[in-house]
Protein backbone atom coordinates (compact mmCIF):
# COMPACT_ATOMS: atom_id res chain seq x y z
CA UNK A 1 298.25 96.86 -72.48
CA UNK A 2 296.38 100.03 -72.76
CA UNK A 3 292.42 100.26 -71.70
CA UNK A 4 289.72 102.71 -72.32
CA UNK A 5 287.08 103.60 -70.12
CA UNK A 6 284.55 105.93 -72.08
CA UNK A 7 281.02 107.61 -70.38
CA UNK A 8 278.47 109.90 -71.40
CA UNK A 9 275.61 111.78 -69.20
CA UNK A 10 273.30 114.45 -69.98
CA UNK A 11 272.70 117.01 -66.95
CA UNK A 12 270.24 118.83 -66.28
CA UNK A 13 271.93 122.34 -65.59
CA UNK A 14 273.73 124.75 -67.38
CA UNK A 15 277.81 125.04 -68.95
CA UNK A 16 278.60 127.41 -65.72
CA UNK A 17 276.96 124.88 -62.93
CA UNK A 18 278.27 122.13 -64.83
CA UNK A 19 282.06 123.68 -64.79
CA UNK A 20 281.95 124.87 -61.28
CA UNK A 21 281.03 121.91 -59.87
CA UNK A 22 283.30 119.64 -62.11
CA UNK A 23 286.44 122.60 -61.92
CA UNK A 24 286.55 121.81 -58.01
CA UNK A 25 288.62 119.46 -56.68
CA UNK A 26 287.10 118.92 -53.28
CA UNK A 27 284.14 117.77 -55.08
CA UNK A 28 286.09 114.89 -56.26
CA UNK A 29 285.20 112.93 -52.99
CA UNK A 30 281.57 113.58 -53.35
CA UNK A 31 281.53 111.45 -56.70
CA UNK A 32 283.55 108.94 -55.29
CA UNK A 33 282.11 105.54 -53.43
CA UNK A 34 282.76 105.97 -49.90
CA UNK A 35 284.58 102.20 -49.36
CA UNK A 36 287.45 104.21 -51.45
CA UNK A 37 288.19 106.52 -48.67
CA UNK A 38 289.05 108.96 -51.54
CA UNK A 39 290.47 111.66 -50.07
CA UNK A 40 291.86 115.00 -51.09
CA UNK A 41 295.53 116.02 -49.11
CA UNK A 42 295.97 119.25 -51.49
CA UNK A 43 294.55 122.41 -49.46
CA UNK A 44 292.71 124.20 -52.97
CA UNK A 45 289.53 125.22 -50.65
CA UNK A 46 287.62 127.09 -53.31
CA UNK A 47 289.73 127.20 -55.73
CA UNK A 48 289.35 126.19 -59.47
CA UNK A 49 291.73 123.58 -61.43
CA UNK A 50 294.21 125.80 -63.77
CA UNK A 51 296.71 123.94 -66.22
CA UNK A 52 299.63 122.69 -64.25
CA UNK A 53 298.00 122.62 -60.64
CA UNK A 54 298.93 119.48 -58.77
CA UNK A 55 296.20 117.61 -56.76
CA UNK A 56 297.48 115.10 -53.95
CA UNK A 57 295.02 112.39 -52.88
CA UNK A 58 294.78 109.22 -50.85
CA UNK A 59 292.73 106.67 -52.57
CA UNK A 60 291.75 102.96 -51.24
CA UNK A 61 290.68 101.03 -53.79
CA UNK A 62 291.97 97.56 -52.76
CA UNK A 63 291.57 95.63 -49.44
CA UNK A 64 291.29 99.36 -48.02
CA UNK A 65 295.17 99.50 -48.26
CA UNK A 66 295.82 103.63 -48.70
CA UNK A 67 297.82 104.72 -51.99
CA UNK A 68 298.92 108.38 -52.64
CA UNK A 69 297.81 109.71 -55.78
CA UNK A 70 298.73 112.70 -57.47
CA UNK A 71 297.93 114.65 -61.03
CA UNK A 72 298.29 116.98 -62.69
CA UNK A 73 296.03 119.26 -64.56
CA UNK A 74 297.74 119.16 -67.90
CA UNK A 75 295.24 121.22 -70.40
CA UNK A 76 292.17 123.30 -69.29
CA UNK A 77 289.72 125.01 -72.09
CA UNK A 78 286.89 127.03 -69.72
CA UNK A 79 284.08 125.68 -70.02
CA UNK A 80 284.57 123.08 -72.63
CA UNK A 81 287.44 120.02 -71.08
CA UNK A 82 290.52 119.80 -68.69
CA UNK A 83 292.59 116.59 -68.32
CA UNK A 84 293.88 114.81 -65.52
CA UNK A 85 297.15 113.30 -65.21
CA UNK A 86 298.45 110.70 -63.03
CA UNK A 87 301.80 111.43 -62.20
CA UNK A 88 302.44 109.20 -59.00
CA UNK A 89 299.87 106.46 -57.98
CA UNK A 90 298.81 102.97 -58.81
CA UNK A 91 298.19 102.94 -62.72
CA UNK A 92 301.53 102.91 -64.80
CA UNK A 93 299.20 105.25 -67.35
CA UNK A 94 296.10 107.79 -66.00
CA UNK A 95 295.08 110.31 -68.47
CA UNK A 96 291.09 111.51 -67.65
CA UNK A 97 289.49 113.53 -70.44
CA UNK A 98 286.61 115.66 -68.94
CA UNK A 99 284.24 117.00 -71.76
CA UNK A 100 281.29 119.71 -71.93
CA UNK A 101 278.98 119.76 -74.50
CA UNK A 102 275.83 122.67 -73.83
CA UNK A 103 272.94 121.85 -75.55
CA UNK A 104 269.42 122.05 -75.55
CA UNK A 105 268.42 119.97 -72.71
CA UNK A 106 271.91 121.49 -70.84
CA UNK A 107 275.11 119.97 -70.90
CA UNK A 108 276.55 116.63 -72.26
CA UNK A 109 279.17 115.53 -70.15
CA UNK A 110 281.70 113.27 -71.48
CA UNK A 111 285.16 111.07 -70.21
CA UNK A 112 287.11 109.53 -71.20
CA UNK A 113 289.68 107.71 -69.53
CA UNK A 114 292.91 105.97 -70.95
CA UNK A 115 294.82 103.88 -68.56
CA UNK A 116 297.32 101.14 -68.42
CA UNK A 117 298.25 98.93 -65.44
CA UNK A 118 301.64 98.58 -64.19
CA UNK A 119 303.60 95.08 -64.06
CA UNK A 120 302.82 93.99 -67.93
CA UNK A 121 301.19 90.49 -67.76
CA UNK A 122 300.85 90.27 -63.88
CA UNK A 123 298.44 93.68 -64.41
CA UNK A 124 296.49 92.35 -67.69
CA UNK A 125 295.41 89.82 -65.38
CA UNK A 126 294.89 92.29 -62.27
CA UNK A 127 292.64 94.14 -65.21
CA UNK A 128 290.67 91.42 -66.01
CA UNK A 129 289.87 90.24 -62.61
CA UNK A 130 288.93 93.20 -60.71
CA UNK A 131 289.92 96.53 -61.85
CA UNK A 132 288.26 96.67 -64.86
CA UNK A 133 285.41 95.84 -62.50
CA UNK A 134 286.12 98.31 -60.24
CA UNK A 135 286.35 101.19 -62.28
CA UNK A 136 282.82 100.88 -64.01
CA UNK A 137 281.52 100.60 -60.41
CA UNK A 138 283.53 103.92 -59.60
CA UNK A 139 281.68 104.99 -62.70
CA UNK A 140 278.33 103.53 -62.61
CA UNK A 141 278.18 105.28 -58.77
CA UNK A 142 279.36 108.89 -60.11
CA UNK A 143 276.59 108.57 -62.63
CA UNK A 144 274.51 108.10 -59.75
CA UNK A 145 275.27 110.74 -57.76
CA UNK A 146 275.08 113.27 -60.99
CA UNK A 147 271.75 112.16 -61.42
CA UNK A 148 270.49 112.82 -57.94
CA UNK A 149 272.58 115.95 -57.60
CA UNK A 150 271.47 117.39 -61.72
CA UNK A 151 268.61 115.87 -62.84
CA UNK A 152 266.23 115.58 -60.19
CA UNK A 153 262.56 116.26 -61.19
């Protein structure tokens, strides 16, 4: 079965800040809870995502058992989206859609995730358990960390 995780935040910066930060792949681990042990293997130093660059990660999101991840950067509009997509790791589907709105009060952020679990019934269940769970505290803790790093007063 196919999920959707959908989020919206408004920062307090503008399109540029916003794109740098989000364009970076070794900022990934900053927005990611620390009990993940998220960690990018891909040496991109200071370099920006382009369409068809492939990021390696290790990610622990069970039991603190390791799993390699990798994506792909499949589409990349400066300073308006890029997507993610998963092409080794533990979800059977992982495509992230990262959105950037400017406005007024700076830039609307938007994703939107579509995912699907491997092992059909056996990872409906998994879903409903824990990783739906566990991905809205991935999220709820990256909106965190946004907040404290954009819109501090």
């Amino acid at each position: 079965m196919k999920y959707q995780l959908y989020r919206e935040q408004q920062l307090n910066c503008d399109i540029e800040t916003a794109w740098d930060f989000f364009t970076s792949p070794m900022n990934l681990a900053k927005i990611t809870p620390k009990d993940m042990a998220f960690t990018v293997l891909t040496e991109h130093k200071n370099e920006k995502i382009f369409e068809g660059m492939i990021i390696d990660y290790t990610v622990s999101p069970l039991l603190g058992i390791p799993l390699k991840w990798k994506t792909r950067i499949t589409e990349v509009i400066p300073n308006k989206s890029f997507t993610d997509f998963q092409e080794k790791g533990p979800y059977k589907l992982w495509k992230h859609y990262h959105e950037f709105i400017a406005n007024e009060k700076g830039v609307l952020m938007k994703d939107k995730v579509d995912y699907e679990l491997p092992m059909g019934f056996l990872g409906n269940i998994a879903h409903a358990l824990f990783v739906k769970k566990k991905l809205e505290k991935i999220f709820n803790y990256r909106f965190q960390i946004l907040e404290n790093l954009f819109n501090k007063n």
